[in-house]
C-alpha atoms as a PDB file:
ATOM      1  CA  UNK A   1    -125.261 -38.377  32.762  1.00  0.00           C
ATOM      2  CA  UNK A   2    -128.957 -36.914  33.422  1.00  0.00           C
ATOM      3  CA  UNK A   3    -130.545 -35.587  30.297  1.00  0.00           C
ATOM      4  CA  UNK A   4    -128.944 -37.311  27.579  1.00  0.00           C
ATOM      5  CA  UNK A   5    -129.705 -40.823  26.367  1.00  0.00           C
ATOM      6  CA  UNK A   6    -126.784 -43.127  25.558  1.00  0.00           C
ATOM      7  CA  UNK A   7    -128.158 -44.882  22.858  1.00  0.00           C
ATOM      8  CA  UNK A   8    -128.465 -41.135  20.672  1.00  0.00           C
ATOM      9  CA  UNK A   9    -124.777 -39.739  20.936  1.00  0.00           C
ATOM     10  CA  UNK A  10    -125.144 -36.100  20.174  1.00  0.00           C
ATOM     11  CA  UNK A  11    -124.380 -35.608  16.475  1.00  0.00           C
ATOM     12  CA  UNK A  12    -121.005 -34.913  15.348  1.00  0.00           C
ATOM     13  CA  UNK A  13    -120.175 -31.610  13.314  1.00  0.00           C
ATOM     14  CA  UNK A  14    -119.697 -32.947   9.696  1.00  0.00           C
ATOM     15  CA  UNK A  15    -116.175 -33.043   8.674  1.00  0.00           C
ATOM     16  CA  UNK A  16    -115.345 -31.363   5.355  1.00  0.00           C
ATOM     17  CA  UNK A  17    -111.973 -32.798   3.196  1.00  0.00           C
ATOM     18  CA  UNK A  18    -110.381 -29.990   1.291  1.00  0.00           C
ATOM     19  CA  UNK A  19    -108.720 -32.365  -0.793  1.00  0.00           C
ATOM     20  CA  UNK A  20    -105.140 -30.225  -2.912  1.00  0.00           C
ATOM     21  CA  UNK A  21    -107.329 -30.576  -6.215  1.00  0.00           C
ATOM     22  CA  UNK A  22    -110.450 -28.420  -4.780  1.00  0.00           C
ATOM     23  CA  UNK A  23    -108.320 -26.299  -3.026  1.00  0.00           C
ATOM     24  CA  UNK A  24    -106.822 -25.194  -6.345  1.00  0.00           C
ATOM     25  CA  UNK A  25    -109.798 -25.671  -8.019  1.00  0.00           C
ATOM     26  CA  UNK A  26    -111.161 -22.487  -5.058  1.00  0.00           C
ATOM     27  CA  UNK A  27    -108.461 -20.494  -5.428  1.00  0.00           C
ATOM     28  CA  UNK A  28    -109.013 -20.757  -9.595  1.00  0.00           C
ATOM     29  CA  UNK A  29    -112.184 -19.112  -9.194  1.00  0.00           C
ATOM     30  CA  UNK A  30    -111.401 -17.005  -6.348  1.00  0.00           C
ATOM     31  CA  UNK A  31    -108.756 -15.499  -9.182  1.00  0.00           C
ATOM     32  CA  UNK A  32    -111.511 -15.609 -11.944  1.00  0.00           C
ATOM     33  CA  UNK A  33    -114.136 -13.732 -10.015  1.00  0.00           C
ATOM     34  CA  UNK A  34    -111.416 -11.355  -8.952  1.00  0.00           C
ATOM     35  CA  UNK A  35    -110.686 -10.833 -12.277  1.00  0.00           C
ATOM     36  CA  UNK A  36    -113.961  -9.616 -13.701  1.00  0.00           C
ATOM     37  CA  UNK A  37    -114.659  -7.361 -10.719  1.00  0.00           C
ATOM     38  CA  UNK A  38    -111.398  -5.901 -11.829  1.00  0.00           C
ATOM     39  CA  UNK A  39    -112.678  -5.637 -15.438  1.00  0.00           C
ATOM     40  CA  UNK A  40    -116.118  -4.515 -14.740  1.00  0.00           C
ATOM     41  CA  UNK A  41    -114.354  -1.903 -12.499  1.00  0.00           C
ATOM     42  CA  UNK A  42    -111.934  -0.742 -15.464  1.00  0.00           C
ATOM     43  CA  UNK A  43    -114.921  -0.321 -17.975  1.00  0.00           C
ATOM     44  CA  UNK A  44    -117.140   1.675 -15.675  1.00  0.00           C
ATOM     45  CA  UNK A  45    -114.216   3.921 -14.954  1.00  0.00           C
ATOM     46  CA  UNK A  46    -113.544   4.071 -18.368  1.00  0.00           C
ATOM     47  CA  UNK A  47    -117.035   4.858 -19.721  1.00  0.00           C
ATOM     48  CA  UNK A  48    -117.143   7.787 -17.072  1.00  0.00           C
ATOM     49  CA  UNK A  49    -114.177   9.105 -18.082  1.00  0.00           C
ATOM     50  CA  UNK A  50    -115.427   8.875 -21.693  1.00  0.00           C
ATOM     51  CA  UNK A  51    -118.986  10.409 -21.009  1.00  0.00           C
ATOM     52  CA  UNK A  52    -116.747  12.992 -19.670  1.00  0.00           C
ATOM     53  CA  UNK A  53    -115.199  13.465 -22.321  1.00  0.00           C
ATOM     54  CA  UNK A  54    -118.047  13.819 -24.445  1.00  0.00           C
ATOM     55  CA  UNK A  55    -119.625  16.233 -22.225  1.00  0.00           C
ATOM     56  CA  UNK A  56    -117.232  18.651 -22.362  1.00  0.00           C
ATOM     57  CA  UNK A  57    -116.879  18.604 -26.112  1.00  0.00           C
ATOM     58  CA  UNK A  58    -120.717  19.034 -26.440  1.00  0.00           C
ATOM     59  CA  UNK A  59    -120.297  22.201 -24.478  1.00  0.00           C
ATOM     60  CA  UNK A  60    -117.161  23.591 -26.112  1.00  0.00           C
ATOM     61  CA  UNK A  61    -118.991  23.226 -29.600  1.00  0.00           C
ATOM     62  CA  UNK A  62    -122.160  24.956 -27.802  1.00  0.00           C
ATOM     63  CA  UNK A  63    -119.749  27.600 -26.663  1.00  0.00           C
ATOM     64  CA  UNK A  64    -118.423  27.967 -30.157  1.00  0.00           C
ATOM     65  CA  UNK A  65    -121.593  28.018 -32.065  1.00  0.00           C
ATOM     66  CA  UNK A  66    -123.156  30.369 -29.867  1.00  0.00           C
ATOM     67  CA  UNK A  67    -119.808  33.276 -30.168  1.00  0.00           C
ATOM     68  CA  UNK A  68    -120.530  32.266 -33.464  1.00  0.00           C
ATOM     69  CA  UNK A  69    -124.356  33.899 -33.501  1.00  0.00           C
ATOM     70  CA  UNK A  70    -123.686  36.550 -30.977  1.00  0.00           C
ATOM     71  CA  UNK A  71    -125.495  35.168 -27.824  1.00  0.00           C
ATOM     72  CA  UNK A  72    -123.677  34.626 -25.007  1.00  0.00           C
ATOM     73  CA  UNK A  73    -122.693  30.741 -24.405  1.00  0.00           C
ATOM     74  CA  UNK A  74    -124.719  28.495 -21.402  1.00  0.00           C
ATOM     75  CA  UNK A  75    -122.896  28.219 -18.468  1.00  0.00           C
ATOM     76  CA  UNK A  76    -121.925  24.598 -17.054  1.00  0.00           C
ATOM     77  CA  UNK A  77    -124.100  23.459 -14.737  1.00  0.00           C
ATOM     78  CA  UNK A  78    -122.509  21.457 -11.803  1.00  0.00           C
ATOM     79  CA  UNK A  79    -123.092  17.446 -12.182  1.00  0.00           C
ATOM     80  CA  UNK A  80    -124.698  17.104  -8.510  1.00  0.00           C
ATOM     81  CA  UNK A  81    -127.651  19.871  -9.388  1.00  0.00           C
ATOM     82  CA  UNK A  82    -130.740  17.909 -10.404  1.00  0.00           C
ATOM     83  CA  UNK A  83    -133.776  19.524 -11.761  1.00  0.00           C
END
């Protein structure tokens, strides 16, 4: 055929062996990385919900202190508001 030269065969793709030991070997840390998404996920939800928490005792004790010494008690500001 024109253009290609017989003696330099185009190269052939290289052919990967998934042998059943690195298969399971993939799927092992396929699981593992799964796993401490899943983790990181359930302690950031967690710490939220905590910080939550926290927030909202913070501003019943304000509330109480300030009935407390006659002043009327802060108002919640929304979470989104930044200043």
């Amino acid at each position: 055929m024109p253009g290609q030269n017989p003696r330099h065969p185009p190269p052939a793709a290289p052919a990967t062996v998934m042998t059943p030991a690195i298969a399971a070997r993939a799927r092992q840390l396929a699981a593992q990385a799964e796993h401490r998404r899943a983790v990181a996920e359930f302690r950031a939800r967690h710490a939220a919900d905590q910080q939550a928490r926290l927030n909202a005792l913070l501003l019943e004790a304000i509330a109480a202190l300030a009935s407390l010494l006659g002043e009327p008690a802060p108002q919640a500001r929304p979470a989104a508001s930044s200043q």
